[in-house]
Protein backbone atom coordinates (compact mmCIF):
# COMPACT_ATOMS: atom_id res chain seq x y z
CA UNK A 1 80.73 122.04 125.46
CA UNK A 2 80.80 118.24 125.73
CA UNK A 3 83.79 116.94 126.47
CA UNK A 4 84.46 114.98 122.94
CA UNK A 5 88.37 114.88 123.07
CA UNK A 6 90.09 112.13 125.65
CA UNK A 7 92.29 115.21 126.90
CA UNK A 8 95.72 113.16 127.75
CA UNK A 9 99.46 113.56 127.41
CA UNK A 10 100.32 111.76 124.18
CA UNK A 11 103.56 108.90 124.45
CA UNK A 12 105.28 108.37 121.15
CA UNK A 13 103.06 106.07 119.32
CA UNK A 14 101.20 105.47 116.47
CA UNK A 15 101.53 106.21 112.74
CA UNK A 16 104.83 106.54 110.89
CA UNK A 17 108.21 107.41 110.92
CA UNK A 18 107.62 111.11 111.37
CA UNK A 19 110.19 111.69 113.82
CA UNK A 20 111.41 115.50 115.18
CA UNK A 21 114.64 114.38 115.94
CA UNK A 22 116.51 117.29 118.58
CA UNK A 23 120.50 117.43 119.04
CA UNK A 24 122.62 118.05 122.01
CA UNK A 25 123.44 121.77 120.70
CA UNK A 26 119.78 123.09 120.16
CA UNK A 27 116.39 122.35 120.81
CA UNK A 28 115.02 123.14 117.29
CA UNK A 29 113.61 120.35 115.68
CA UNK A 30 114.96 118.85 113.24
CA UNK A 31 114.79 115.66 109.85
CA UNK A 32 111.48 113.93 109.74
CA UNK A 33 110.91 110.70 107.87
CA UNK A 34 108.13 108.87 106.76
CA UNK A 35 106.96 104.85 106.04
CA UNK A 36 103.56 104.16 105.59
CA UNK A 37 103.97 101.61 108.68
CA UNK A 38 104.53 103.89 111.58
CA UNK A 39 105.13 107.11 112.57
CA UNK A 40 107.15 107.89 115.93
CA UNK A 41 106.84 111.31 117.65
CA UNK A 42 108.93 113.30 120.10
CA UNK A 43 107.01 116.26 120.09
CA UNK A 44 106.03 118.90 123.13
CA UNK A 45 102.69 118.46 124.50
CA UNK A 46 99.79 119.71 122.40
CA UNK A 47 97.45 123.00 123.45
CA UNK A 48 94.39 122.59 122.24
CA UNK A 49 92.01 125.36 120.43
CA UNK A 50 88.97 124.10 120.14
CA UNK A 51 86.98 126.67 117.31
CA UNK A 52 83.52 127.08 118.68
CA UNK A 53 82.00 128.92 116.24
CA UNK A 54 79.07 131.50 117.66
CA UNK A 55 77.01 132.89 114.34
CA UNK A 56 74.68 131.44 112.31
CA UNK A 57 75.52 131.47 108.30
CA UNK A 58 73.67 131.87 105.17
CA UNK A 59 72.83 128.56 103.32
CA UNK A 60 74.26 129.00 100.10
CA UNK A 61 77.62 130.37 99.81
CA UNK A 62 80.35 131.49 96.82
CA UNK A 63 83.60 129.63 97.04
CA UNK A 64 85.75 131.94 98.41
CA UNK A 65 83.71 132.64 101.08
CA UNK A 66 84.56 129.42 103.31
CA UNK A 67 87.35 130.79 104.34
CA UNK A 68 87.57 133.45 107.40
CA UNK A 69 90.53 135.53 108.69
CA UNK A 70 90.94 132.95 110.65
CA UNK A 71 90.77 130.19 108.26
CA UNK A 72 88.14 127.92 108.29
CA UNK A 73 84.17 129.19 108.82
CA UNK A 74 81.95 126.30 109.87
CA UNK A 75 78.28 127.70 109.24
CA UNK A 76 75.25 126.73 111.22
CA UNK A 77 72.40 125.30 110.02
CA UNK A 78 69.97 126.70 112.91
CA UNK A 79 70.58 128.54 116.12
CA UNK A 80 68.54 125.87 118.03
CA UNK A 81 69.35 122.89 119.98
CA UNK A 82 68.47 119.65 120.18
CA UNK A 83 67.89 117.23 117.54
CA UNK A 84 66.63 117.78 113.64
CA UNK A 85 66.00 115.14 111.18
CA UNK A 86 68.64 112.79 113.09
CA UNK A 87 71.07 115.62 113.27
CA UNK A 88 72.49 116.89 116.79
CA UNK A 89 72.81 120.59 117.38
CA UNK A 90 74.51 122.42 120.22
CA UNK A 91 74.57 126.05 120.99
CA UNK A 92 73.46 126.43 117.03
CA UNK A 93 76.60 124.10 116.03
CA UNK A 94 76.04 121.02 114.22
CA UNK A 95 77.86 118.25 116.77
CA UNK A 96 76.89 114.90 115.19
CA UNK A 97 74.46 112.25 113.65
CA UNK A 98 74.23 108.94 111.79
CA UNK A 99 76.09 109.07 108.95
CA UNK A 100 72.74 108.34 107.13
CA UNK A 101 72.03 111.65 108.41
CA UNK A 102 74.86 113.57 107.26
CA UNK A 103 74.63 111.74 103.74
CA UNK A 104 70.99 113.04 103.89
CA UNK A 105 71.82 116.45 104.92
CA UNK A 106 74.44 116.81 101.93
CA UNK A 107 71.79 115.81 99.27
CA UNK A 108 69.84 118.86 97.80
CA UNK A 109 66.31 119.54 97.37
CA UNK A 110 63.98 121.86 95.13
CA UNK A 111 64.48 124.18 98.09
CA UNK A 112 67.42 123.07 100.07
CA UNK A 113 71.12 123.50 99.03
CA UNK A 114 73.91 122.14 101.73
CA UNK A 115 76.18 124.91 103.61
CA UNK A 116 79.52 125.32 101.23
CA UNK A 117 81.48 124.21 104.25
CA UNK A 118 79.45 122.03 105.22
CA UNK A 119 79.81 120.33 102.04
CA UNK A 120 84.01 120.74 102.77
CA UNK A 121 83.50 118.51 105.97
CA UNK A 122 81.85 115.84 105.14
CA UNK A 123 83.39 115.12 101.80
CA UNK A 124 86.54 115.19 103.47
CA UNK A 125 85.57 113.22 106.59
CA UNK A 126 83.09 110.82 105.23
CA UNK A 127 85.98 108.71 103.30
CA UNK A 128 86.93 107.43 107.03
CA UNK A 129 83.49 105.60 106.87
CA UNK A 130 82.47 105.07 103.31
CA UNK A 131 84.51 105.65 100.12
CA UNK A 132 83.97 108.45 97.70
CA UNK A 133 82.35 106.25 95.16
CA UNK A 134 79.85 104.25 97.45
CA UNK A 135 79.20 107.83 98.85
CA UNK A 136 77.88 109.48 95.44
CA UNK A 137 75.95 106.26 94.56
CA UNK A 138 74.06 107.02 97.66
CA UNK A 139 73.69 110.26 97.09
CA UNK A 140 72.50 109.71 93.55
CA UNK A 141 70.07 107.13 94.29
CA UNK A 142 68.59 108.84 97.03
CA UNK A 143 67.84 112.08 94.30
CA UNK A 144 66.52 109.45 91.97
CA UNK A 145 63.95 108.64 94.90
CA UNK A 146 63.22 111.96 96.49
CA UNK A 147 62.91 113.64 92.68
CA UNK A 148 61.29 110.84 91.30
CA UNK A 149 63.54 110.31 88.26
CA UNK A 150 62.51 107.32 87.67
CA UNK A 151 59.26 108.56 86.51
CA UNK A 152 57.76 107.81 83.11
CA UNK A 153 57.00 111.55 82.80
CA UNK A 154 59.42 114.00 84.69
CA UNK A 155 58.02 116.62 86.74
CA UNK A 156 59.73 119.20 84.60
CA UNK A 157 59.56 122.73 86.93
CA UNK A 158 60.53 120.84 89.69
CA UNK A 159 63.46 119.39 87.98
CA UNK A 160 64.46 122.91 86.78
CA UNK A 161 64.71 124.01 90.65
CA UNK A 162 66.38 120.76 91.76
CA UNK A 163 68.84 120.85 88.26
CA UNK A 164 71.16 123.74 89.16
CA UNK A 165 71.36 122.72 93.07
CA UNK A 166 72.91 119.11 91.72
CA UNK A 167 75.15 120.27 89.23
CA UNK A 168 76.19 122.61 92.18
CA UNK A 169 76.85 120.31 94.30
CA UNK A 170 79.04 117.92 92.02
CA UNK A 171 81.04 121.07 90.19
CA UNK A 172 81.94 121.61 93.89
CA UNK A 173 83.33 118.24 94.53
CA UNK A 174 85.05 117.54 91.85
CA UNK A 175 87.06 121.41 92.20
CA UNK A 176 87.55 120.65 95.87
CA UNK A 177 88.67 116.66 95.76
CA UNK A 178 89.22 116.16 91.88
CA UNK A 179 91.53 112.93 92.60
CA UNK A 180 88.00 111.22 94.23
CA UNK A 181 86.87 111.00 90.00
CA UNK A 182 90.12 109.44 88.81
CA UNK A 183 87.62 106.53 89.34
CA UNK A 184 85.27 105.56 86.80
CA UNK A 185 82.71 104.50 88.95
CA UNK A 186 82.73 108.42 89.98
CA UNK A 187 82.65 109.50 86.75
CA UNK A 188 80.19 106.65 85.73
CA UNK A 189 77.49 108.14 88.36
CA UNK A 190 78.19 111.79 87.67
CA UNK A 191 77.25 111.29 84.13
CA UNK A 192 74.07 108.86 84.92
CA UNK A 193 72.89 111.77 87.04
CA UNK A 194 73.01 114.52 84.33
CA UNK A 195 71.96 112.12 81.85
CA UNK A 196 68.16 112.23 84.28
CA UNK A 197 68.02 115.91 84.32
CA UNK A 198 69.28 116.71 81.48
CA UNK A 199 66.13 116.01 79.26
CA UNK A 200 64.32 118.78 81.43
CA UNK A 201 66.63 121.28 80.24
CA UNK A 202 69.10 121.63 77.13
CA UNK A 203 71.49 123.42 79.37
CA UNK A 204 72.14 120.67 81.57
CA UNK A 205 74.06 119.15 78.86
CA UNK A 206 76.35 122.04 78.33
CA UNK A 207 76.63 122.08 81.95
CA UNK A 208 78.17 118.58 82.15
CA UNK A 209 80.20 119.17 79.37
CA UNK A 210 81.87 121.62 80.68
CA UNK A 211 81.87 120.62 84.14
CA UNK A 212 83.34 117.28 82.72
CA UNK A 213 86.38 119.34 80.60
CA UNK A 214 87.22 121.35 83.49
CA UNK A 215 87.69 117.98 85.69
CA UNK A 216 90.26 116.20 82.60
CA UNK A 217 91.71 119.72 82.51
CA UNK A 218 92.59 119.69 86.23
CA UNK A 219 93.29 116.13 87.01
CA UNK A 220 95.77 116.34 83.36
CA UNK A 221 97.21 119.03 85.03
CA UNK A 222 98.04 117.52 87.91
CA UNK A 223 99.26 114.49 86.14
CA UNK A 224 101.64 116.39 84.32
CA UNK A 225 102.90 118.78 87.10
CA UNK A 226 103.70 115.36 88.73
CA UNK A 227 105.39 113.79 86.24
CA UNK A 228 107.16 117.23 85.84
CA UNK A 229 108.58 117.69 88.87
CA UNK A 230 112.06 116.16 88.94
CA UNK A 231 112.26 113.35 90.86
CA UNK A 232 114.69 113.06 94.20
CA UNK A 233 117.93 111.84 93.23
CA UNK A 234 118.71 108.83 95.93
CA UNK A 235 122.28 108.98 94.29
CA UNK A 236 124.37 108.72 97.67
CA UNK A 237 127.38 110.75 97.77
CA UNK A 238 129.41 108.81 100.50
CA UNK A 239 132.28 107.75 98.59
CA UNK A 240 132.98 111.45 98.10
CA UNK A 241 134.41 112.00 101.82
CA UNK A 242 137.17 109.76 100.16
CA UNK A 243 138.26 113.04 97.78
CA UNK A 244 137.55 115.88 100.77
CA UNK A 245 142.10 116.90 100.78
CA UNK A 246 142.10 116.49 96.91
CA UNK A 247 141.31 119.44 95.41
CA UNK A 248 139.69 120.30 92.82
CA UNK A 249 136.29 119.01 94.28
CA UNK A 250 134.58 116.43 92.11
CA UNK A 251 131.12 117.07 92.82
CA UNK A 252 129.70 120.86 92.48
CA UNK A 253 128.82 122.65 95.69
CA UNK A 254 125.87 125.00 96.01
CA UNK A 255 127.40 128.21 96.18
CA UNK A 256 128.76 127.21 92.27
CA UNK A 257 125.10 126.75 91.43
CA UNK A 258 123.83 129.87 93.57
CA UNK A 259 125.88 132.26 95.69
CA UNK A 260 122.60 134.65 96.10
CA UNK A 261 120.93 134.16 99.37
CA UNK A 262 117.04 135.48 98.31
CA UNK A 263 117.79 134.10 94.95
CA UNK A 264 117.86 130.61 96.80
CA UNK A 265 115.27 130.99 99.02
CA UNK A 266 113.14 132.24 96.08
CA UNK A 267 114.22 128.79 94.15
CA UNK A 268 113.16 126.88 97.22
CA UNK A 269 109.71 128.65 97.63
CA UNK A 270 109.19 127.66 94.00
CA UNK A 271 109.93 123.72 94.71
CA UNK A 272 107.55 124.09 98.00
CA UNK A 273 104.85 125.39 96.10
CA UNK A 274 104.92 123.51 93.35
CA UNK A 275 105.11 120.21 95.32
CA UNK A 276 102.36 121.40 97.96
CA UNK A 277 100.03 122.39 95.12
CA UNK A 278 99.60 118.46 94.52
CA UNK A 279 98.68 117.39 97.78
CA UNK A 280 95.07 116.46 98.09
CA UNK A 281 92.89 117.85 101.30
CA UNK A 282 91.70 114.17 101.47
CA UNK A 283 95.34 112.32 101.86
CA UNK A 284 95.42 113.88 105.15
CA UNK A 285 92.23 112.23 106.36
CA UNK A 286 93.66 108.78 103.96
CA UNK A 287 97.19 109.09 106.25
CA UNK A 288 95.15 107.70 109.37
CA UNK A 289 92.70 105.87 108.09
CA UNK A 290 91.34 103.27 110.84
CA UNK A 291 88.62 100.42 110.88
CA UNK A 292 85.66 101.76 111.20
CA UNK A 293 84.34 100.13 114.10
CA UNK A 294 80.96 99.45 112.92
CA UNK A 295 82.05 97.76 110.44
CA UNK A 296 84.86 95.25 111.10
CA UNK A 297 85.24 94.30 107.85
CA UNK A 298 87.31 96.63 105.93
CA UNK A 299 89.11 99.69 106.27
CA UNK A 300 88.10 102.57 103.58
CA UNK A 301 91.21 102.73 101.46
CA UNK A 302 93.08 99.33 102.75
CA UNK A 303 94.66 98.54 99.79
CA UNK A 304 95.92 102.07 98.95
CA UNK A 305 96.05 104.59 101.25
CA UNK A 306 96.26 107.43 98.43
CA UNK A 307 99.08 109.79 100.27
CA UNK A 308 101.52 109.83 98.19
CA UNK A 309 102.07 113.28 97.29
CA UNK A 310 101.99 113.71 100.90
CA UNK A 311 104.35 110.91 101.56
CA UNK A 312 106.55 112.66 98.51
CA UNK A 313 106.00 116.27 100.09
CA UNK A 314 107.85 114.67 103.46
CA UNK A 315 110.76 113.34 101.31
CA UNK A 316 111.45 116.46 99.56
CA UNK A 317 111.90 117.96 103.74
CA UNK A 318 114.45 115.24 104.90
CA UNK A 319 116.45 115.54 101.26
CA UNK A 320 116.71 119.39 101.94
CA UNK A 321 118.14 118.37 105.52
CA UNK A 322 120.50 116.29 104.45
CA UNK A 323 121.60 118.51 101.52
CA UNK A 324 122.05 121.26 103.75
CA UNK A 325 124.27 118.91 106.21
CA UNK A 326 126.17 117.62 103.23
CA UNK A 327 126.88 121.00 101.70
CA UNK A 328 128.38 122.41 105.20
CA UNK A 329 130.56 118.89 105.82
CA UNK A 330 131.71 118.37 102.36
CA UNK A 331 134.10 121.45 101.84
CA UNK A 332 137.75 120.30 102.85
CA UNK A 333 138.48 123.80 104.30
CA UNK A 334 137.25 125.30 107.94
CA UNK A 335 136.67 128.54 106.39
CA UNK A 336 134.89 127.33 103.67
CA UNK A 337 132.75 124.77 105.99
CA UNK A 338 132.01 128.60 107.94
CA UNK A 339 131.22 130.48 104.67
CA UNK A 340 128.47 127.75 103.30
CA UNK A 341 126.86 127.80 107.05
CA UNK A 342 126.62 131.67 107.09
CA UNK A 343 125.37 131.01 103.41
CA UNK A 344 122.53 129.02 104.61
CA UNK A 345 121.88 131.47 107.72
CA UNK A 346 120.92 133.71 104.89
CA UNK A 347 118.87 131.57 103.30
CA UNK A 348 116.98 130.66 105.93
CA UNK A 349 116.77 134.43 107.27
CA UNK A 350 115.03 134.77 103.49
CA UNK A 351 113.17 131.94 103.65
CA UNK A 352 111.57 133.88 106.95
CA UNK A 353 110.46 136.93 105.11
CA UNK A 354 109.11 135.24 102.50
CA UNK A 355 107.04 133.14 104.54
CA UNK A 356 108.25 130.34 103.80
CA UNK A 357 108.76 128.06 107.19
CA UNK A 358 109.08 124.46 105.44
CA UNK A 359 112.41 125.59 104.31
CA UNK A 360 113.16 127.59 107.12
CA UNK A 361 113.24 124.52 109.37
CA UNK A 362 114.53 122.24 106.87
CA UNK A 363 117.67 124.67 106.74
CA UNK A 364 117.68 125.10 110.63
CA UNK A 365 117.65 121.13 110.85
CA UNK A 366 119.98 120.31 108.69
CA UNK A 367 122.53 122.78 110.26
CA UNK A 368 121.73 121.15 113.76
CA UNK A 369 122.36 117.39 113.00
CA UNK A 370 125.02 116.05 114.95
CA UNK A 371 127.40 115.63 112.23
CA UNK A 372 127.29 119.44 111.57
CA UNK A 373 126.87 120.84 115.38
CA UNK A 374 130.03 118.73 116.60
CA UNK A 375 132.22 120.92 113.90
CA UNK A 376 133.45 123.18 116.94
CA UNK A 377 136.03 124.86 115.12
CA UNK A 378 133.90 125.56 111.93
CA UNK A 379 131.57 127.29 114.11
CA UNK A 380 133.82 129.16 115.66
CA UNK A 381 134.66 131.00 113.01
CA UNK A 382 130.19 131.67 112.32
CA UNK A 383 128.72 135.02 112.83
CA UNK A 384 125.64 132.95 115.16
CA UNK A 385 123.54 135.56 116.11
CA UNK A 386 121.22 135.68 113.19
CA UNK A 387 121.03 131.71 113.75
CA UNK A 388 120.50 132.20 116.84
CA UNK A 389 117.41 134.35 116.20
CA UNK A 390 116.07 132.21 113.67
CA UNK A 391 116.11 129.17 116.26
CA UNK A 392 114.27 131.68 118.87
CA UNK A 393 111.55 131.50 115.82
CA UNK A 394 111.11 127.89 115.81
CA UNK A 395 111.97 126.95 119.39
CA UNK A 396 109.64 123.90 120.36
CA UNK A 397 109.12 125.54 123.39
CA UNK A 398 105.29 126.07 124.53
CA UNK A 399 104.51 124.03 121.51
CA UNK A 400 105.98 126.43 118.94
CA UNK A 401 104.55 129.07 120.64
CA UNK A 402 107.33 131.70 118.58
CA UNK A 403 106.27 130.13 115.22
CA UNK A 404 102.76 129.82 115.62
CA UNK A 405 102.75 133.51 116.50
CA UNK A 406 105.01 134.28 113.25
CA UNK A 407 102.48 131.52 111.20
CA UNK A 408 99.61 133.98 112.26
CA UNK A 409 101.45 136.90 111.65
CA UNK A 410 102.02 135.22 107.69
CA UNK A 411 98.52 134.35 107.70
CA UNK A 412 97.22 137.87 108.29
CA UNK A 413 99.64 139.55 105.98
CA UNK A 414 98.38 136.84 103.59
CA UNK A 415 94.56 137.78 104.17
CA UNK A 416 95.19 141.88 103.07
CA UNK A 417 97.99 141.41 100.54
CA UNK A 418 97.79 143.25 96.91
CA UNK A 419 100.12 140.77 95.27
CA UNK A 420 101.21 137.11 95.55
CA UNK A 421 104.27 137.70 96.94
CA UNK A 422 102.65 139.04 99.88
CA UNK A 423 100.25 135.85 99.64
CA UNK A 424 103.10 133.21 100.73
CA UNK A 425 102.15 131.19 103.47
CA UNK A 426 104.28 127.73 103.83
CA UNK A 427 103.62 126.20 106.89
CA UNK A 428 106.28 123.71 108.81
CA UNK A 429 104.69 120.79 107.27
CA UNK A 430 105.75 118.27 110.21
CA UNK A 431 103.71 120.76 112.80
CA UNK A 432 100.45 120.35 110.49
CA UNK A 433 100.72 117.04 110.31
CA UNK A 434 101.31 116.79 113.67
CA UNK A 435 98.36 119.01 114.42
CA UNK A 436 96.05 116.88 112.80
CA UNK A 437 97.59 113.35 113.90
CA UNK A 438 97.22 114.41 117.55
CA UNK A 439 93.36 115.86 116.67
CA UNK A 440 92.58 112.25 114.95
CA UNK A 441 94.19 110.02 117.95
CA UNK A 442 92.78 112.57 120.83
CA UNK A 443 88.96 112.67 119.33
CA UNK A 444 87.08 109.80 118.53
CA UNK A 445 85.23 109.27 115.15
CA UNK A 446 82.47 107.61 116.39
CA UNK A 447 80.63 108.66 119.93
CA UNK A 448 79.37 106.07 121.95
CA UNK A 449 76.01 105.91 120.34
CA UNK A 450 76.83 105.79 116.89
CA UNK A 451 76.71 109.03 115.54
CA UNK A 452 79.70 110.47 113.92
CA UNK A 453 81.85 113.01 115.91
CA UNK A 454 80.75 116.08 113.64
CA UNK A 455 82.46 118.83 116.30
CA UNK A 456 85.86 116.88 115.69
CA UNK A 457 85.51 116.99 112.14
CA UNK A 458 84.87 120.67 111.86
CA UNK A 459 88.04 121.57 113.95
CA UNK A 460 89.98 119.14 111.15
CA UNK A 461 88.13 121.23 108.05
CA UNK A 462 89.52 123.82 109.74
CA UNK A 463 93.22 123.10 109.92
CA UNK A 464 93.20 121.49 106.49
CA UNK A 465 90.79 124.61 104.79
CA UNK A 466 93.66 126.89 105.75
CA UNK A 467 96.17 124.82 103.96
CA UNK A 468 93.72 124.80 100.95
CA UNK A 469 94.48 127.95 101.08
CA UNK A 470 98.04 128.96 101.58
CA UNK A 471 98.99 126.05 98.39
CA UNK A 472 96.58 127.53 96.11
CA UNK A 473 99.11 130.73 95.72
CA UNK A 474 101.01 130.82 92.51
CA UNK A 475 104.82 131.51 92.71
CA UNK A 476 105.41 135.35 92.06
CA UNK A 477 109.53 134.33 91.49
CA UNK A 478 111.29 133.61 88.38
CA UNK A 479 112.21 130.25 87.95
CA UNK A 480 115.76 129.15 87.74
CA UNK A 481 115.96 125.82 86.25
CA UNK A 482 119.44 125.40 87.39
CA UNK A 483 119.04 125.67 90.92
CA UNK A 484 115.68 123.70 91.25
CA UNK A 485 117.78 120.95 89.02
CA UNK A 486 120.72 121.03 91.58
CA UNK A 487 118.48 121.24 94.27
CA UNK A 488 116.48 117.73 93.65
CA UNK A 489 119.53 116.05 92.12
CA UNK A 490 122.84 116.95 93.80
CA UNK A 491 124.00 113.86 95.48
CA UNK A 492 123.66 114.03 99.39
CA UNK A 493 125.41 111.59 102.29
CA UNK A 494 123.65 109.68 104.61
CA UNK A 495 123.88 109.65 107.84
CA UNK A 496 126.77 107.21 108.45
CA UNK A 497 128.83 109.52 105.30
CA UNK A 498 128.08 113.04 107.33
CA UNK A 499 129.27 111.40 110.45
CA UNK A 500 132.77 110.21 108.50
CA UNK A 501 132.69 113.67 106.56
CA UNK A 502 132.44 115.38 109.78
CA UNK A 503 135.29 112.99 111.38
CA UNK A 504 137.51 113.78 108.79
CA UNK A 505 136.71 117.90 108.88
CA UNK A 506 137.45 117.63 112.69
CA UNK A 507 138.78 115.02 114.03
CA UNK A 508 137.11 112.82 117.18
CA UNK A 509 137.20 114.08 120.44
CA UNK A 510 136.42 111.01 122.65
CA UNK A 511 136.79 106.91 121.93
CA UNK A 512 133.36 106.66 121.41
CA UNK A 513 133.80 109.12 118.31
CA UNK A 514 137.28 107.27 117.19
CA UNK A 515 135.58 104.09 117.19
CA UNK A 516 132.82 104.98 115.06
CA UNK A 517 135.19 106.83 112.82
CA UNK A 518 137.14 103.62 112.40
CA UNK A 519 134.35 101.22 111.65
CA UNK A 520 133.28 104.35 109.23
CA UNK A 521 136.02 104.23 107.06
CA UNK A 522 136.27 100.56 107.11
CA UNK A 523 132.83 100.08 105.80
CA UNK A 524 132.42 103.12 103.22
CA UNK A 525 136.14 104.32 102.28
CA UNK A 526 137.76 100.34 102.68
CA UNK A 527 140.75 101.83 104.80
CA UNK A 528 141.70 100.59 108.07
């Protein structure tokens, strides 16, 4: 294989605040945050896996058959090597072209219809060098030319064989990347299109009809589920610490709302899914858009970069942190403090089973911020081994090496199960992202002739195919309005009001702690 990767050791650089931030007691990682700016990184070095596939593949392909055991299946186009109408083959793989090329070798014929994931890649890639609109203009005008549209008189059998390969091809982008047609420039060429065919056959027109009311249908859905989710409460809770010795509490603690460990974790599957079933495959090509560098002009998606259920996604990770951290500090109590950590233990220990590792870490994280670790005495009195295995499970160590294994281990289960509950697969989001940052930054788009890096692009159809995937399960829980409620709305401290909650729990142990304790309660509680 070429080498088509700068293989390197990564610094922390580049896009975002996405920070795995690891205390002094444990080497799990732990809160991530997000700005569109930058992102910072202290991760372990990344092992690469680069997926080489070996078989060649039909051309024409049902939907669910893009996805392998192991995830993503990248089919050939021909087991030969060298190069085809501008495009680049090695050892039967497609490995790059001009993107004139690729555009070209998406566009149908009479006798020709694109590889399904095929199709996958370069919608989702092609947005880093030409956005979705200007992409099916080109495509459209090049079917007006090569099927002669234009024409006076339509060649009407050859239209009939070129029709269904069309509408194929557009059903299949709009299921795949509906947010691309919240444009009407999208949906202004998708209609123009059927409008040409459509003469040539009545059923073209109930074709676009319906392919038209299944797009509203899913992009009003979306909407809605949006709108519907209840929006993080950015209430902050500091002031509270001021009422930790006066009993009753005033705010509501979690074990009011839920004192059921798999009822929790069940609660917090149902926000995951719910909330990962509106991120787009494209948002995480749009998080790291770059210039293109033939074309200095503009970057595709500069004024918007379209990630915001992404963005949102990220938010919902660091609020569960921080809950978790302000449930465990809040309680006046040592024994409490212990009971709402063994609580969470629990939960997380659910969370595991379930497959549900976005939770699983969030939990884990939020129980080893600094503010909750330092609580000596509180854990003391903590039955730890069960935390202790569940931070064996998502040690950093050899890259996650314990939770990729368990990930796989999900993945399969996933692949054979009889029911949905089986289905659950909720990746640590941060490691994905991660993933795919380091893939971006390590693998150029562009090689040094021109042609678009095609391998690198497979390898990120890949990674984001299996999370197509894993969000498309529906819950199999019941839904407790209650808890989900509590969980997106109870007030949480910041960092600076866990730090002075913790203080006050357990006192400081060294002037360095004293002194921030001071200033603490100077600036949020007004005592001296």
């Amino acid at each position: 294989m070429k080498s088509w990767c700068n293989m390197k050791r990564f610094k922390s650089r580049g896009f975002g605040n996405f920070e795995i931030e690891f205390s002094q007691r444990s080497r799990s990682a732990g809160s991530m945050d997000y700005s569109p700016e930058k992102w910072r990184w202290i991760v372990p070095y990344v092992r690469w896996n680069f997926f080489c596939p070996q078989e060649g593949m039909p051309q024409t392909l049902s939907s669910t058959s893009m996805f392998t055991p192991c995830g993503f299946s990248p089919h050939l186009h021909t087991s030969k090597e060298g190069e085809q109408g501008g495009l680049i083959f090695q050892d039967g793989n497609l490995t790059s072209a001009s993107l004139d090329a690729l555009i070209q070798h998406l566009i149908p014929t009479t006798d020709y219809y694109p590889e399904k994931a095929y199709i996958f890649t370069f919608l989702l890639s092609s947005r880093l060098f030409i956005e979705p609109h200007e992409l099916l203009s080109r495509v459209c005008h090049k079917c007006i030319e090569q099927q002669r549209l234009d024409d006076p008189v339509l060649d009407k059998a050859r239209i009939r064989k070129f029709g269904p390969k069309i509408l194929q091809l557009l059903t299949e982008w709009t299921e795949t990347f509906p947010y691309d047609f919240q444009e009407e420039r999208m949906i202004g060429h998708l209609k123009d299109m059927i409008h040409r065919i459509a003469p040539c056959d009545e059923a073209y027109w109930k074709k676009m009809n319906q392919l038209l009311q299944a797009l509203n249908q899913k992009l009003a859905t979306l909407s809605h589920g949006q709108e519907g989710i209840v929006k993080i409460s950015t209430a902050v809770s500091d002031k509270l610490v001021a009422f930790k010795t006066k009993p009753p509490s005033i705010q509501r603690e979690i074990l009011s709302v839920c004192s059921d460990p798999y009822t929790l974790a069940q609660q917090l599957t149902h926000v995951e899914l719910e909330r990962l079933s509106h991120i787009g495959p494209e948002e995480f090509v749009q998080a790291f858009v770059h210039k293109d560098p033939l074309d200095g002009t503009k970057t595709c998606f500069s004024e918007q970069k379209k990630t915001s259920n992404l963005e949102a996604y990220v938010k919902w990770f660091n609020r569960l942190c921080y809950l978790v951290a302000t449930e465990i500090c809040m309680p006046a109590k040592k024994k409490q403090r212990a009971q709402v950590i063994e609580f969470f233990i629990d939960v997380a220990r659910e969370c595991f089973n379930i497959g549900n590792f976005n939770s699983l870490m969030a939990i884990i994280s939020g129980m080893n911020m600094s503010p909750v670790s330092r609580l000596k005495k509180t854990w003391s009195k903590v039955k730890t081994a069960k935390f202790f295995i569940l931070e064996h499970q998502m040690d950093p160590t050899g890259n996650f090496y314990n939770y990729r294994t368990a990930l796989r281990g999900a993945a399969h289960r996933s692949l054979t199960a009889h029911s949905n509950r089986e289905k659950i697969v909720i990746p640590f989001f941060s490691l994905l992202i991660k993933d795919i940052y380091f893939l971006n930054e390590g693998c150029a788009n562009r090689l040094p002739n021109g042609h678009v890096n095609f391998e690198k692009f497979l390898e990120l159809a890949k990674q984001v195919g299996e999370f197509i995937t894993w969000k498309q399960v529906e819950c199999p829980f019941e839904q407790d309005p209650n808890i989900i409620h509590y969980l997106h709305t109870a007030p949480i401290f910041t960092e600076d009001g866990l730090y002075l909650a913790s203080y006050e729990s357990e006192s400081p142990e060294n002037q360095t702690e004293k002194d921030r304790w001071k200033s603490l309660r100077s600036t949020i509680l007004g005592k001296t």
